[in-house]
C-alpha atoms as a PDB file:
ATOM      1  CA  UNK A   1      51.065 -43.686 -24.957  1.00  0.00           C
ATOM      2  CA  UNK A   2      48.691 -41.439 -22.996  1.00  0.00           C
ATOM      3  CA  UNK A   3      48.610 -44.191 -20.809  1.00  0.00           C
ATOM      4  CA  UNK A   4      52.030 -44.473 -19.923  1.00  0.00           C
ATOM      5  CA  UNK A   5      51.995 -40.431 -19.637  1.00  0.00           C
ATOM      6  CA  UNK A   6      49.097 -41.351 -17.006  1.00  0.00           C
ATOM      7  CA  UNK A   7      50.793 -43.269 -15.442  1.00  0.00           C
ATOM      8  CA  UNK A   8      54.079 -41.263 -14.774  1.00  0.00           C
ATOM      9  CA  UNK A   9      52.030 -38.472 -13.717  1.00  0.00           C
ATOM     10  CA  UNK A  10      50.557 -40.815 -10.926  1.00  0.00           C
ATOM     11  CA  UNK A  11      54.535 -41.966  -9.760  1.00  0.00           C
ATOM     12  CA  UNK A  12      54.861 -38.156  -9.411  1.00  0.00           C
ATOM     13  CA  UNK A  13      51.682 -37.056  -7.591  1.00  0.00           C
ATOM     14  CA  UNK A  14      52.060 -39.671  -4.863  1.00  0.00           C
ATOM     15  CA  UNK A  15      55.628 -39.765  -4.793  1.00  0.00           C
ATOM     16  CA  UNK A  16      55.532 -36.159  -3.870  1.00  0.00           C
ATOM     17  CA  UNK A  17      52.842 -36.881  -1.314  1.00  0.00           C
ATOM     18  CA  UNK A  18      55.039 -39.197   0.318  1.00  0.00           C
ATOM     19  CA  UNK A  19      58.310 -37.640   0.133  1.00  0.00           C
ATOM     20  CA  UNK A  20      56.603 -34.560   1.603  1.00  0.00           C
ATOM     21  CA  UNK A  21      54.937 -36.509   4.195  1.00  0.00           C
ATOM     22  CA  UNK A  22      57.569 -38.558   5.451  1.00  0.00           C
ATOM     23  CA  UNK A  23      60.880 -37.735   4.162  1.00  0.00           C
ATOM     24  CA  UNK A  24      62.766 -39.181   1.355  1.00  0.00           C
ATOM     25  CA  UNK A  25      64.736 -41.737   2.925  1.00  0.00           C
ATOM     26  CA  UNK A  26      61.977 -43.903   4.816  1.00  0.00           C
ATOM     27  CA  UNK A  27      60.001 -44.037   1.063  1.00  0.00           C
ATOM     28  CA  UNK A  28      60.500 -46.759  -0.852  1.00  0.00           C
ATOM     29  CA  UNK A  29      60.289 -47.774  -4.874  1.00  0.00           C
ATOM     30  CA  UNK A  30      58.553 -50.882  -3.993  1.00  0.00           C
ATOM     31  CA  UNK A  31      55.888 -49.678  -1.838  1.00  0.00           C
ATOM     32  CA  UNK A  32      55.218 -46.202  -4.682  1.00  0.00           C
ATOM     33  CA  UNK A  33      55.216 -48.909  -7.311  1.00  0.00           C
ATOM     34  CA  UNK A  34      52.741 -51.191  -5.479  1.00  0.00           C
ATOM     35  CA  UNK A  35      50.134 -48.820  -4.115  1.00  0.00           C
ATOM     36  CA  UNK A  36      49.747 -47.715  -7.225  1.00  0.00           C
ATOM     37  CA  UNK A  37      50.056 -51.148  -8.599  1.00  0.00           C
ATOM     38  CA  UNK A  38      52.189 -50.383 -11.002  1.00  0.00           C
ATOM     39  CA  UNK A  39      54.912 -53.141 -11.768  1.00  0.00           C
ATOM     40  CA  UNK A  40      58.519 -52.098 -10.835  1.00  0.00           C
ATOM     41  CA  UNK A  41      59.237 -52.393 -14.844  1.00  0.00           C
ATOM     42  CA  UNK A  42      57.249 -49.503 -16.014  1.00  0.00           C
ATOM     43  CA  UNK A  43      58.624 -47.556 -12.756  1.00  0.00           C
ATOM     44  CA  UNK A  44      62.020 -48.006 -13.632  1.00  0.00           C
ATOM     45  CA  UNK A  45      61.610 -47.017 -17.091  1.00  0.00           C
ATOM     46  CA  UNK A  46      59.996 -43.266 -16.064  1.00  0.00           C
ATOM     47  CA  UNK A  47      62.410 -43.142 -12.739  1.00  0.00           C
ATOM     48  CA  UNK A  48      65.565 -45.244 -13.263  1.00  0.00           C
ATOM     49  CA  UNK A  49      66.533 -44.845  -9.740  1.00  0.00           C
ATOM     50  CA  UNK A  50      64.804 -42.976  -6.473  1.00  0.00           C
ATOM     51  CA  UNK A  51      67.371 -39.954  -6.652  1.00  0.00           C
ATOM     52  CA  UNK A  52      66.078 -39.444  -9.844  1.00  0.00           C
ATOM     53  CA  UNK A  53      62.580 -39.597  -8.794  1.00  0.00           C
ATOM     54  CA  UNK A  54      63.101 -37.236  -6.183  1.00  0.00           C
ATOM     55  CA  UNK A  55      64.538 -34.994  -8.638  1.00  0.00           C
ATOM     56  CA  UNK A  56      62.014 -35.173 -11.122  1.00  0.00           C
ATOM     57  CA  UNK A  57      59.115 -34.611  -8.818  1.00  0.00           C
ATOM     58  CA  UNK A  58      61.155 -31.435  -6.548  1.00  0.00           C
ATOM     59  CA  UNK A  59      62.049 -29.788 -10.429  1.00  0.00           C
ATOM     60  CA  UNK A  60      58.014 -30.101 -10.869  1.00  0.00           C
ATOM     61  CA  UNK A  61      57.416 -28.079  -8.097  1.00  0.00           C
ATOM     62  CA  UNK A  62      59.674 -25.529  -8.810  1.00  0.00           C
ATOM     63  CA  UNK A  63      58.048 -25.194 -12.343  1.00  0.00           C
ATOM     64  CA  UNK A  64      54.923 -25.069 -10.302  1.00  0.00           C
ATOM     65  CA  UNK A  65      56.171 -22.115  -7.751  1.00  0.00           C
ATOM     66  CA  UNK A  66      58.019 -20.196 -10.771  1.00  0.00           C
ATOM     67  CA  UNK A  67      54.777 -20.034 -13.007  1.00  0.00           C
ATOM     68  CA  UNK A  68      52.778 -18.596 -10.419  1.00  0.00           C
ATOM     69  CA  UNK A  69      55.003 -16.261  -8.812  1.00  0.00           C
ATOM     70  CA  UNK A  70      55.526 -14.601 -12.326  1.00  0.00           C
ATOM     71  CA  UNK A  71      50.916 -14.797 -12.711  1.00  0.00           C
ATOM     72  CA  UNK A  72      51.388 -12.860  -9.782  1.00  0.00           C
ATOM     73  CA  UNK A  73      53.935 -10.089 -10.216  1.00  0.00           C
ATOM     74  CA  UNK A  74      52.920  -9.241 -13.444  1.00  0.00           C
ATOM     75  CA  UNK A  75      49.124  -9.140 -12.284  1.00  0.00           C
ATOM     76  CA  UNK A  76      47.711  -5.581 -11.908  1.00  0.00           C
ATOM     77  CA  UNK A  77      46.339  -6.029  -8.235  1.00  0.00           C
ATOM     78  CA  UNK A  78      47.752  -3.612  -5.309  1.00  0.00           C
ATOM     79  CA  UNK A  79      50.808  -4.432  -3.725  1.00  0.00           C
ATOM     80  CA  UNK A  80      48.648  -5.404  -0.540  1.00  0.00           C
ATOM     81  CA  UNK A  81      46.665  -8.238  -2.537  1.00  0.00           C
ATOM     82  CA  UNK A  82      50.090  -9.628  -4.822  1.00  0.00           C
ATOM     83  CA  UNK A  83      51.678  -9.916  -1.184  1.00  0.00           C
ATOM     84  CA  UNK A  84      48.635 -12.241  -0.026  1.00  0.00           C
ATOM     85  CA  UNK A  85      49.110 -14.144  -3.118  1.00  0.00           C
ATOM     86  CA  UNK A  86      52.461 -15.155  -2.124  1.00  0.00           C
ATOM     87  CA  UNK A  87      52.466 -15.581   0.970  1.00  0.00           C
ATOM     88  CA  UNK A  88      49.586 -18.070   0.524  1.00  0.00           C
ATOM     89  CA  UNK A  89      51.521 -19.453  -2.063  1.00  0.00           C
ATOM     90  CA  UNK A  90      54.736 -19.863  -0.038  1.00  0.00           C
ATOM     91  CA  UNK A  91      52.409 -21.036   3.085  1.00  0.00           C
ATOM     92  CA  UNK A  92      51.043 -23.978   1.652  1.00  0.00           C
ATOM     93  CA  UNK A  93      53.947 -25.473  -0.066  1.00  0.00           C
ATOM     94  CA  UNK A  94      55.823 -24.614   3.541  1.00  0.00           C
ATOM     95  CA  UNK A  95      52.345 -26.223   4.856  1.00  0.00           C
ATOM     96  CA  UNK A  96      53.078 -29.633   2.380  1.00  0.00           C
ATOM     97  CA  UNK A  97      57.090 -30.210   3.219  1.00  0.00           C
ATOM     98  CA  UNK A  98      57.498 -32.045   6.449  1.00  0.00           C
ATOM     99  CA  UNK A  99      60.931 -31.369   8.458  1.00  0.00           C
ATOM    100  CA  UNK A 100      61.765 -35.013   7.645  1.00  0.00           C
ATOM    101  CA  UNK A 101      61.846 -34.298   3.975  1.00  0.00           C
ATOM    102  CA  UNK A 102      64.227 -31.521   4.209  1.00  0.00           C
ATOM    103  CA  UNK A 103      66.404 -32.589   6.350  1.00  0.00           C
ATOM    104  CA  UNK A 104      66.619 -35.478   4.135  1.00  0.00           C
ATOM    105  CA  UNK A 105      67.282 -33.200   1.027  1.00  0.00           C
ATOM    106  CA  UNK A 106      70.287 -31.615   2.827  1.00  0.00           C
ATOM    107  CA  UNK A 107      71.597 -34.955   4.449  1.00  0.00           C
ATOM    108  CA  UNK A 108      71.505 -37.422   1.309  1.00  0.00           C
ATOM    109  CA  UNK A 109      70.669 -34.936  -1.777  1.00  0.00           C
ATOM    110  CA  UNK A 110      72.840 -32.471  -1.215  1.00  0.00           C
ATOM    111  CA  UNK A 111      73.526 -31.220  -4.868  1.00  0.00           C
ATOM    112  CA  UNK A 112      69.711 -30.634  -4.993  1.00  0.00           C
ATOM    113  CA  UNK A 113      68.984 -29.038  -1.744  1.00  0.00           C
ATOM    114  CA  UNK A 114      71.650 -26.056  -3.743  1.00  0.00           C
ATOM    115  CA  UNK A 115      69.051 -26.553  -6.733  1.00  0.00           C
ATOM    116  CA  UNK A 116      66.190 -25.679  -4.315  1.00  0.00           C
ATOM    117  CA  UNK A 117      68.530 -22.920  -2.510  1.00  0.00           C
ATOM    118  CA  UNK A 118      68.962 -21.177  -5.182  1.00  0.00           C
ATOM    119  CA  UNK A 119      65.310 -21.168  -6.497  1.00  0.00           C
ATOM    120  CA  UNK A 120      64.397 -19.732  -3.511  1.00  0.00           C
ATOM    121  CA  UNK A 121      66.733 -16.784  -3.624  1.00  0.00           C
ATOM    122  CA  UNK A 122      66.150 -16.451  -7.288  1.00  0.00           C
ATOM    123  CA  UNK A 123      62.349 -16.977  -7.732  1.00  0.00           C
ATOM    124  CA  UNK A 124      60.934 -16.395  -4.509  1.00  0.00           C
ATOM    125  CA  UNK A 125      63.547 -14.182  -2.246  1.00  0.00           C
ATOM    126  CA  UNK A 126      64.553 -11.550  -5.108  1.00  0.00           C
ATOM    127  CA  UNK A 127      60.775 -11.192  -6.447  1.00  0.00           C
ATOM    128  CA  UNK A 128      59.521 -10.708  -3.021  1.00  0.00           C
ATOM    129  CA  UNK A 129      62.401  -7.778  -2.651  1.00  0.00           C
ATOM    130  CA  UNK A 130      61.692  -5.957  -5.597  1.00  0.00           C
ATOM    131  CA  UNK A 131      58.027  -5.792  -4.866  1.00  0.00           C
ATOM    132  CA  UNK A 132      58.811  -4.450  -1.508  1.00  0.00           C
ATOM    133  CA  UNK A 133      61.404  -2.227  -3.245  1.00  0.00           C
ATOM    134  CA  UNK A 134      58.712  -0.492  -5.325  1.00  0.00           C
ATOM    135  CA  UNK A 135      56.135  -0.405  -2.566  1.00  0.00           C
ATOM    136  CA  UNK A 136      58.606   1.609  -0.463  1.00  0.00           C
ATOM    137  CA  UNK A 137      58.865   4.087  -3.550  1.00  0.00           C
ATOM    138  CA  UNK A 138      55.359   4.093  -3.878  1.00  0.00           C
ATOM    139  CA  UNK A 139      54.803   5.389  -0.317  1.00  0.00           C
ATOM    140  CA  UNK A 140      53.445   2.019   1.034  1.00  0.00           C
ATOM    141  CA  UNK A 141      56.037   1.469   3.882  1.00  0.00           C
ATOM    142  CA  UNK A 142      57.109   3.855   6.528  1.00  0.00           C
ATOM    143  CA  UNK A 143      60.817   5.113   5.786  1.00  0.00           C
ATOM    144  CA  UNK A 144      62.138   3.676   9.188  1.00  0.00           C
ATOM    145  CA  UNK A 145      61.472   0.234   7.636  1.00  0.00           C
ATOM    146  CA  UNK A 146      64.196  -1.753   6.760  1.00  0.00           C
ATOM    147  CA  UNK A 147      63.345  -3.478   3.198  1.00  0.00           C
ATOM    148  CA  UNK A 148      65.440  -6.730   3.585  1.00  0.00           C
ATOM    149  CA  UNK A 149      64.673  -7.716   7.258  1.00  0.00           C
ATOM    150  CA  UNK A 150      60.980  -6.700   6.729  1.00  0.00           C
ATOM    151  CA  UNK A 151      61.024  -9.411   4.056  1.00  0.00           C
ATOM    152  CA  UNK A 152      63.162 -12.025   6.228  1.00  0.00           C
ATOM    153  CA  UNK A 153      60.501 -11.743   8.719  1.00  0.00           C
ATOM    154  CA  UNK A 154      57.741 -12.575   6.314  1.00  0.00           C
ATOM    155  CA  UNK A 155      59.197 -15.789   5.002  1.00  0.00           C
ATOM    156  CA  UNK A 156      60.374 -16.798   8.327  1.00  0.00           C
ATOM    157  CA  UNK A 157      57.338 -16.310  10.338  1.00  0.00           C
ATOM    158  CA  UNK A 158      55.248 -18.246   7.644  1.00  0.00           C
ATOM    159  CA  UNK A 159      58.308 -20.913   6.734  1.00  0.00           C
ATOM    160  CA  UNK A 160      58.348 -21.063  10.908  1.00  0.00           C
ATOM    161  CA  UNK A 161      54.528 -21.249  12.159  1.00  0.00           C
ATOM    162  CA  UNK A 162      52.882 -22.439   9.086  1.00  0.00           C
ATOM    163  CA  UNK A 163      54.312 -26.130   9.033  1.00  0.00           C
ATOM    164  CA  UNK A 164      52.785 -29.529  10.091  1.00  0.00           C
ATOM    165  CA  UNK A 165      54.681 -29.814  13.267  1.00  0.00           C
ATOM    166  CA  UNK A 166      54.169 -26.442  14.912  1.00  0.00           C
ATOM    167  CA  UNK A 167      50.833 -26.496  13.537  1.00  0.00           C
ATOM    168  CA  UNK A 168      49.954 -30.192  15.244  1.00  0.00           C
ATOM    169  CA  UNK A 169      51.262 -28.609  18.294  1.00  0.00           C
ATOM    170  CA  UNK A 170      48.980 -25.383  19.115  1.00  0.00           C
ATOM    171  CA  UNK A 171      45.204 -25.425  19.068  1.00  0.00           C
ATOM    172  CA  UNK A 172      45.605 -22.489  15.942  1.00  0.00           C
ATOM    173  CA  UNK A 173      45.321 -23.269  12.462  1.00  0.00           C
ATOM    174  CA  UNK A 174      47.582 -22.168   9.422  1.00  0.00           C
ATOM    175  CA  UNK A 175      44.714 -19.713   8.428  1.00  0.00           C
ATOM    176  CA  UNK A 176      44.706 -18.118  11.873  1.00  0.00           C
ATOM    177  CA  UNK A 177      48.280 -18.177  11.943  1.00  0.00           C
ATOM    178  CA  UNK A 178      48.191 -16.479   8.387  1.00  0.00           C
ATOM    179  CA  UNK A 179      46.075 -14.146   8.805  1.00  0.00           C
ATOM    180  CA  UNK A 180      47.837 -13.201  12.232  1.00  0.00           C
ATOM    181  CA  UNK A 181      51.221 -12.286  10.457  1.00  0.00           C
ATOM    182  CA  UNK A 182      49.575 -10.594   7.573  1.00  0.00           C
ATOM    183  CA  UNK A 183      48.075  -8.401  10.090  1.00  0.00           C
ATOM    184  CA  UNK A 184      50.866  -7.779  12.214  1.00  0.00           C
ATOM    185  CA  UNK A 185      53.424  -7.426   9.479  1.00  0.00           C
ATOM    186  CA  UNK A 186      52.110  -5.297   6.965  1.00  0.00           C
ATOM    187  CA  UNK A 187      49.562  -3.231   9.563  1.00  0.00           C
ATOM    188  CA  UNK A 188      53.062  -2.241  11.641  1.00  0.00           C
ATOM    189  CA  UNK A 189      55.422  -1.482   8.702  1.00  0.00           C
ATOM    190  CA  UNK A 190      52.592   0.722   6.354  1.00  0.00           C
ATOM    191  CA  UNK A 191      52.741   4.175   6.301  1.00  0.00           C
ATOM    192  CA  UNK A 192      49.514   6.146   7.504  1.00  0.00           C
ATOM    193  CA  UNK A 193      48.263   6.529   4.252  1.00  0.00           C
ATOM    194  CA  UNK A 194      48.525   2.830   3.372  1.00  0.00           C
ATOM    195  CA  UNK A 195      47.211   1.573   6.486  1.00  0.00           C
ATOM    196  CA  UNK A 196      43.609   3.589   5.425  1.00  0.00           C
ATOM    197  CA  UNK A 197      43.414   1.225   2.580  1.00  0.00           C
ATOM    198  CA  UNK A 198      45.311  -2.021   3.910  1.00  0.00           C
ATOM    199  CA  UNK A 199      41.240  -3.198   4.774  1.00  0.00           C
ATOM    200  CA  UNK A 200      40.181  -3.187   1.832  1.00  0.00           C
ATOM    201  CA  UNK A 201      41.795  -7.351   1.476  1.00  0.00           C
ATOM    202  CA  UNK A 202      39.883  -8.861   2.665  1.00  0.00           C
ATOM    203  CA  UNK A 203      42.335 -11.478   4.949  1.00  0.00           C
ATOM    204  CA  UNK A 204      39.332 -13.380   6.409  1.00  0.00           C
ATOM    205  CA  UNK A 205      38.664 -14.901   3.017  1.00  0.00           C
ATOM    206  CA  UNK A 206      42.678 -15.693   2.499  1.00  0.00           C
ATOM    207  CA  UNK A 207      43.086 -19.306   3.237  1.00  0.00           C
ATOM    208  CA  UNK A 208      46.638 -21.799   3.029  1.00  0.00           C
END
């Protein structure tokens, strides 16, 4: 039994590698089940069919993303630090997901790409507001900032510079490009006050 368990974990860990890698569509069942040399009858009794696979292995990282995103709300460090935390965390899943693979979600998974949608509003998006919400109550960002587009900006400048393909393109990598929009972000919306302490994170040790 523990075998078998093994062995499904294994269909998971490089079927996610894959999928991530190089879309959904171009990976097949036969070449998952051989490189792990596993025979197709033992796949198709974890994974009946490669939708399901998919499935299974996108629900694991949501499971994933939702139990850390709650270690790190509920954890007692400043607003500064839980911010770090998730935009690490968000930077290297965005860092893992080639375009292929979404665009392959949307195009031929459709009902799932709403799944993943609405995780990211619900787990990610609304968490991320309500920590902003209380910062701005707790004197951390200037009044003049605007609470929603502060936190569109975040995931969009990590979702849109911290990826494989823009990534392969410039001579930067996803830390420098991290620790670039930390910087910019949070330095240029804090209040005076906040700004004194924003140094003590230490962003040169933050890595994706």
């Amino acid at each position: 039994m523990t075998t078998e368990f093994e062995s499904k974990d294994r269909l998971l860990e490089l079927a996610q590698l894959r999928f991530f890698q190089t879309g959904f569509n171009k990976v097949t069942m036969d070449e998952l089940s051989s490189e792990l040399g596993v025979s197709k009858k033992t796949f198709y009794k974890f994974f009946p069919s490669k939708d399901d696979l998919l499935r299974a292995t996108v629900h694991l990282v949501m499971r994933s993303m939702e139990k850390r995103m709650e270690e790190i709300v509920s954890s007692n460090k400043p607003f500064v630090e839980k911010m770090a935390d998730v935009m690490t965390l968000v930077g290297k899943l965005t860092n893992k997901m080639s375009k292929a693979f979404q665009s392959d979600i949307q195009r031929f998974a459709p009902s799932l790409w709403k799944e993943i949608e609405k995780f990211r509003r619900e787990q990610i998006l609304n968490k991320v507001e309500k920590m902003i919400h209380q910062a701005r109550e707790e004197g951390i960002f200037r009044d003049d900032v605007n609470e929603k587009i502060l936190l569109l900006m975040i995931l969009s400048c990590v979702q849109g510079i911290i990826n494989p393909e823009v990534l392969v393109q410039n001579s930067f990598s996803a830390e420098e490009a991290f620790r670039t929009i930390f910087n910019v972000l949070f330095k240029g919306s804090m209040s005076d006050d906040a700004r004194k302490n924003f140094h003590s994170v230490d962003v040169q040790q933050i890595t994706i």
